[in-house]
C-alpha atoms as a PDB file:
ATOM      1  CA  UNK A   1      -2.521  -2.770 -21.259  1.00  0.00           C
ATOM      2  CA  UNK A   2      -3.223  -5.500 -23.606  1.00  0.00           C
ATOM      3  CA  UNK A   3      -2.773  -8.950 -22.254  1.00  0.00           C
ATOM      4  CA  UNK A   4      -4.522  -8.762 -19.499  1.00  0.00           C
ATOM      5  CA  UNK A   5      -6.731 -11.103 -18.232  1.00  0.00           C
ATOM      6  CA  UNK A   6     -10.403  -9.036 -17.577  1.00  0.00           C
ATOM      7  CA  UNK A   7     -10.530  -8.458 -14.132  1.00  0.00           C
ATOM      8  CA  UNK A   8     -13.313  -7.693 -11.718  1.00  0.00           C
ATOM      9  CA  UNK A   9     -13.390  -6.879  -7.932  1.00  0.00           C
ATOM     10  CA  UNK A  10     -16.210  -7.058  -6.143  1.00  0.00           C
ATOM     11  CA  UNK A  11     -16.013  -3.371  -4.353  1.00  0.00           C
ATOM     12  CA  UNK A  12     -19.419  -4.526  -2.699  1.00  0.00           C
ATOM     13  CA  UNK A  13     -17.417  -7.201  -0.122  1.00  0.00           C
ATOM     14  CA  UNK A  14     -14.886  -6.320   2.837  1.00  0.00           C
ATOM     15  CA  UNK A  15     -11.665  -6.459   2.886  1.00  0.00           C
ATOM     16  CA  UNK A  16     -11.152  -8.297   6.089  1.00  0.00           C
ATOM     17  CA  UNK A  17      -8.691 -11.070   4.472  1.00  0.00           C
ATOM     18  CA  UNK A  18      -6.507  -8.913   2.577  1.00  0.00           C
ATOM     19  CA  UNK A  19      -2.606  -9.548   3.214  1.00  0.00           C
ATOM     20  CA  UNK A  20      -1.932  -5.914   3.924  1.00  0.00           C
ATOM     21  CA  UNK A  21      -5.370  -4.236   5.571  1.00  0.00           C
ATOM     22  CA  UNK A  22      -7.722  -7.334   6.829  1.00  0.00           C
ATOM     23  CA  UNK A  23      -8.445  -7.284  10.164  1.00  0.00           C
ATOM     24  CA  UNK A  24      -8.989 -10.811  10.027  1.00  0.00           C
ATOM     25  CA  UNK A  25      -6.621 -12.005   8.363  1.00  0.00           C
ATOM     26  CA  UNK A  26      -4.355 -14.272  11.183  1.00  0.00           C
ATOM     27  CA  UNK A  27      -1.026 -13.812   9.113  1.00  0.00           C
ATOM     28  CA  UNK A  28      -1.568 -10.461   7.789  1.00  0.00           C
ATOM     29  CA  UNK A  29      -0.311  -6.775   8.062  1.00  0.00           C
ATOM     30  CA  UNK A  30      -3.245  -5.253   9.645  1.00  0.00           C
ATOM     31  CA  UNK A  31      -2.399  -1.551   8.596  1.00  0.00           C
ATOM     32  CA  UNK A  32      -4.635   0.508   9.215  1.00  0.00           C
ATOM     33  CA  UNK A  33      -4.526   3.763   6.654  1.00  0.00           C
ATOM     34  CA  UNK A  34      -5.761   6.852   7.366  1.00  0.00           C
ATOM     35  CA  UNK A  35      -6.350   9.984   4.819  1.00  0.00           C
ATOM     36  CA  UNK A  36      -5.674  13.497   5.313  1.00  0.00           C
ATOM     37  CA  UNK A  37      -6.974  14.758   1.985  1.00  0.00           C
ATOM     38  CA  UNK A  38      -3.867  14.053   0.517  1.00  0.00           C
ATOM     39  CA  UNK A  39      -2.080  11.509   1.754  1.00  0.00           C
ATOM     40  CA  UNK A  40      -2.572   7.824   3.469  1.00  0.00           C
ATOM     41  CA  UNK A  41      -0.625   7.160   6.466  1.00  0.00           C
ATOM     42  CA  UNK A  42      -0.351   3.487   8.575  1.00  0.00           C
ATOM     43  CA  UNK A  43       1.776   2.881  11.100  1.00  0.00           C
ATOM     44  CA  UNK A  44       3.248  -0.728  11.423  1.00  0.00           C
ATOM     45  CA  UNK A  45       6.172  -2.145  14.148  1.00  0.00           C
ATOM     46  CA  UNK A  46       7.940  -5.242  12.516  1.00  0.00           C
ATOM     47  CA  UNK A  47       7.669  -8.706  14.160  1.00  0.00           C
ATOM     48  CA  UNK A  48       9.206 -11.900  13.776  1.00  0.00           C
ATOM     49  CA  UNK A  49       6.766 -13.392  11.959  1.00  0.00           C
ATOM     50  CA  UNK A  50       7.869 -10.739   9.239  1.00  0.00           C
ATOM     51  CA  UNK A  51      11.742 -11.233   9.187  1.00  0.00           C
ATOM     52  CA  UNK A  52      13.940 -12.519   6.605  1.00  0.00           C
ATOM     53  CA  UNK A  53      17.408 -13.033   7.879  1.00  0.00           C
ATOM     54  CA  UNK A  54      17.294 -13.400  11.869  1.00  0.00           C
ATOM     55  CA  UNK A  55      16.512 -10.072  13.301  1.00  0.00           C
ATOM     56  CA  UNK A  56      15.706  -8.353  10.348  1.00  0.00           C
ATOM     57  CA  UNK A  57      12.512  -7.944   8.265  1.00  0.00           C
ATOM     58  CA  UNK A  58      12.222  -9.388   4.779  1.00  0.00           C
ATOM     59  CA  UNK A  59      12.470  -7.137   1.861  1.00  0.00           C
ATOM     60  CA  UNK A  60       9.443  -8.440   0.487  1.00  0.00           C
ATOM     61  CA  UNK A  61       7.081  -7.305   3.534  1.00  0.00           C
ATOM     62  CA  UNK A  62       8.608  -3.520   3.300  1.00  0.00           C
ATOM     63  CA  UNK A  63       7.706  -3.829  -0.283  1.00  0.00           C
ATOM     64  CA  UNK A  64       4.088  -4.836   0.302  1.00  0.00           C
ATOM     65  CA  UNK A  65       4.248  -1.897   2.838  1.00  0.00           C
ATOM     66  CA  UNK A  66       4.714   0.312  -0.081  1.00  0.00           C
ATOM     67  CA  UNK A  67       2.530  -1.183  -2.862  1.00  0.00           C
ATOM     68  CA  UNK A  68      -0.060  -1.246  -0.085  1.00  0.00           C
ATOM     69  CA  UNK A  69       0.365   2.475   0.937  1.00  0.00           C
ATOM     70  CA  UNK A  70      -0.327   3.402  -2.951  1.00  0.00           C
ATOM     71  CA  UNK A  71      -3.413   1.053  -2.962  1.00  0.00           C
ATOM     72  CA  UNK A  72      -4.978   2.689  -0.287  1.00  0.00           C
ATOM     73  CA  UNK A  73      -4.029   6.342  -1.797  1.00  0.00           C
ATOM     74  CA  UNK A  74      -6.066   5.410  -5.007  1.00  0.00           C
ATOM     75  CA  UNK A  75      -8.805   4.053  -3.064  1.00  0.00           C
ATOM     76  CA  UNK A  76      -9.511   7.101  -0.738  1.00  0.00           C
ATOM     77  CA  UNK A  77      -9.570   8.623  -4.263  1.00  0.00           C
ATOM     78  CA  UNK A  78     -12.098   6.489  -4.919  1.00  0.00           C
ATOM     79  CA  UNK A  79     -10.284   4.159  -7.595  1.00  0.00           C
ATOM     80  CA  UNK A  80     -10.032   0.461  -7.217  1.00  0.00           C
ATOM     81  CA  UNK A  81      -6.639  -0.975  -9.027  1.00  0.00           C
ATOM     82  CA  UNK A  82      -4.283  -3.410  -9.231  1.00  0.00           C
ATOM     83  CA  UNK A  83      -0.476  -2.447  -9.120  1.00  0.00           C
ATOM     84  CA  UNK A  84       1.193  -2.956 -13.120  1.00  0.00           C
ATOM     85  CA  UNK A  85       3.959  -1.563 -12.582  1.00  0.00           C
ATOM     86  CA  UNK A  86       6.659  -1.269  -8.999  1.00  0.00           C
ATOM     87  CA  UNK A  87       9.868   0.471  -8.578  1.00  0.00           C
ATOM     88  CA  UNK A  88      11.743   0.469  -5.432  1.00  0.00           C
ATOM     89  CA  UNK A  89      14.563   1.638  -3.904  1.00  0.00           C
ATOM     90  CA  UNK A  90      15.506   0.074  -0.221  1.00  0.00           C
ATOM     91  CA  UNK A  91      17.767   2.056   1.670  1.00  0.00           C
ATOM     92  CA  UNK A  92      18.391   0.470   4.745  1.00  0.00           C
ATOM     93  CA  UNK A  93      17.550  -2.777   6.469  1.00  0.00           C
ATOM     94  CA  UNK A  94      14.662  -2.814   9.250  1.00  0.00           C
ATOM     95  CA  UNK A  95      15.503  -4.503  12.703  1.00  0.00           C
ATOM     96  CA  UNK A  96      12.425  -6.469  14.258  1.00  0.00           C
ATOM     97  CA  UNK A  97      10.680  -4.583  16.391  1.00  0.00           C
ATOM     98  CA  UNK A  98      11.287  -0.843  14.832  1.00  0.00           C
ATOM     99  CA  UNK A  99       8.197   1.005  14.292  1.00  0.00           C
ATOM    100  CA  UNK A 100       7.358   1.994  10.707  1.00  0.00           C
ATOM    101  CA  UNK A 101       5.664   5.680   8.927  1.00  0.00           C
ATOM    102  CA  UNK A 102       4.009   4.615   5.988  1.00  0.00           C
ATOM    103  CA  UNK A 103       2.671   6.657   3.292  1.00  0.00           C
ATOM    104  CA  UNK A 104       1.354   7.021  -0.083  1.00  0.00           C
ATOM    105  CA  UNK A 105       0.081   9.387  -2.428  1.00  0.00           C
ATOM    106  CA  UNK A 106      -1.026   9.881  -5.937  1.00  0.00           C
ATOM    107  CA  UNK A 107       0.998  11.774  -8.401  1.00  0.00           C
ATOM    108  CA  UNK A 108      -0.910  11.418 -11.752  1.00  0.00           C
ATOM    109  CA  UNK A 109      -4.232   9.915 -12.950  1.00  0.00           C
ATOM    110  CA  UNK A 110      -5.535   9.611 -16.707  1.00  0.00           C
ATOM    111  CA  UNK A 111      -8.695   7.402 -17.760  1.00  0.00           C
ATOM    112  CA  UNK A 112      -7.095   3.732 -17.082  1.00  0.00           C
ATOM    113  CA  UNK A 113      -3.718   4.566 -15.381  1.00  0.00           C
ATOM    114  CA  UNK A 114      -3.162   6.030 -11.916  1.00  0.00           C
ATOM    115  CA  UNK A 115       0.923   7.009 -11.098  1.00  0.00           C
ATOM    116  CA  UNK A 116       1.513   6.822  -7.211  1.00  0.00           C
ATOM    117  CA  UNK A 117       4.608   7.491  -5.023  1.00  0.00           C
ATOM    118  CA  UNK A 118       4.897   5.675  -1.282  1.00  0.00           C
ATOM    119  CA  UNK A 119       7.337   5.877   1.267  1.00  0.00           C
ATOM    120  CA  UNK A 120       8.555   3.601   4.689  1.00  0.00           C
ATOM    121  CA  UNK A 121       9.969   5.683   7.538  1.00  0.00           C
ATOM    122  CA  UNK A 122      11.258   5.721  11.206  1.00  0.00           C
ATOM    123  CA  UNK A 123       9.223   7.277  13.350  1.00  0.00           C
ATOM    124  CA  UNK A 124      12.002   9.660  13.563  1.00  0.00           C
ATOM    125  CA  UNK A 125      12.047  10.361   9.762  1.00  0.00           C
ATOM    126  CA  UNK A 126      14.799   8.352   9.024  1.00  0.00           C
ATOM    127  CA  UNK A 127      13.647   6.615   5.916  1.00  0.00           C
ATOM    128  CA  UNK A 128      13.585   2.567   4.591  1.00  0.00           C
ATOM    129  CA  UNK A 129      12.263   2.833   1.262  1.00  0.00           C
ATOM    130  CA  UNK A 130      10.373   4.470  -1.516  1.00  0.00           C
ATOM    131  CA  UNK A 131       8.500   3.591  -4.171  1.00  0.00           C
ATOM    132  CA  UNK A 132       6.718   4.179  -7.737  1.00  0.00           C
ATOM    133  CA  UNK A 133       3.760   2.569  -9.025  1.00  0.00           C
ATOM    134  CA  UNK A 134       1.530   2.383 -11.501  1.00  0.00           C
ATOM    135  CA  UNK A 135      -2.096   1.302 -11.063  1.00  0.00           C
ATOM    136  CA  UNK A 136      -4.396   0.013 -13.233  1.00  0.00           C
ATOM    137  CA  UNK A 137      -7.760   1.499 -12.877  1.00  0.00           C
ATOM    138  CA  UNK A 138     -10.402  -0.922 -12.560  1.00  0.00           C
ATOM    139  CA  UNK A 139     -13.258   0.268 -11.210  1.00  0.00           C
ATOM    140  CA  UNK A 140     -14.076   3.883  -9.468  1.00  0.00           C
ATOM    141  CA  UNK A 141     -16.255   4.031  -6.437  1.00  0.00           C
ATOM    142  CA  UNK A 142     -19.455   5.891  -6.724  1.00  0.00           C
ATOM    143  CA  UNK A 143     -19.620   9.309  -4.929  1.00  0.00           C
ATOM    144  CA  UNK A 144     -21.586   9.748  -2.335  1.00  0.00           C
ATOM    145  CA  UNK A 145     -24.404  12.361  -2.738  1.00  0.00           C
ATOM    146  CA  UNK A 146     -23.486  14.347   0.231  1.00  0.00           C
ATOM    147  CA  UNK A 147     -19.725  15.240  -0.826  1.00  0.00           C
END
């Protein structure tokens, strides 16, 4: 991926201010993912402080839903990225104060490039939107001696 700037996160620090996961961030998300193996699941009811037109949320937060669900698939793969590439399909608007499935998964990996697939449900199934991504790999977390 020429063009882009060199880019370095420190994997040492917290995440407790990111948009979509930190705990203490005051304006964020505060998904919480967890990992079957395969998957990484969140759960997330929309608010007002999330809508776009009155009573609805904003396209953009069930978008950052989705790119967020893939980030947290490559990380409990232990890959650090940054999302490239996004494509989205949005199937049906989301009423403040529904309660949200979200998940993400992995679908391909090579040395630098990690493919991912992500998805925004009911809880009854009935789904909001899916996405594609592509990740740029840049770092991988260390494996722990006892795995």
């Amino acid at each position: 991926m020429s063009g882009w700037p060199q880019i370095s996160i420190d994997t040492n620090r917290e995440y407790s201010m990111c948009f979509g996961c930190g705990q203490d961030n005051p304006i964020g998300l505060k998904l919480d993912f967890q990992w079957d193996g395969k998957t990484a699941r969140a759960e997330f009811t929309i608010t007002e402080s999330y809508q776009g037109w009155p009573g609805m949320a904003h396209g953009g937060i069930i978008i950052c839903l989705l790119d967020e669900a893939i980030g947290w698939a490559s990380l409990f793969e232990g890959l650090y990225g940054v999302t490239a590439e996004m494509k989205v399909r949005l199937r049906r608007p989301v009423s403040i104060g529904e309660s949200l499935v979200i998940t993400g998964s992995l679908t391909k990996r090579n040395r630098k490039l990690v493919k991912a697939k992500a998805s925004v449900s009911l809880k009854d199934g009935t789904p909001i939107a899916e996405g594609t991504a592509t990740q740029f790999i840049v770092n991988t977390k260390p494996r722990d001696e006892s795995e």
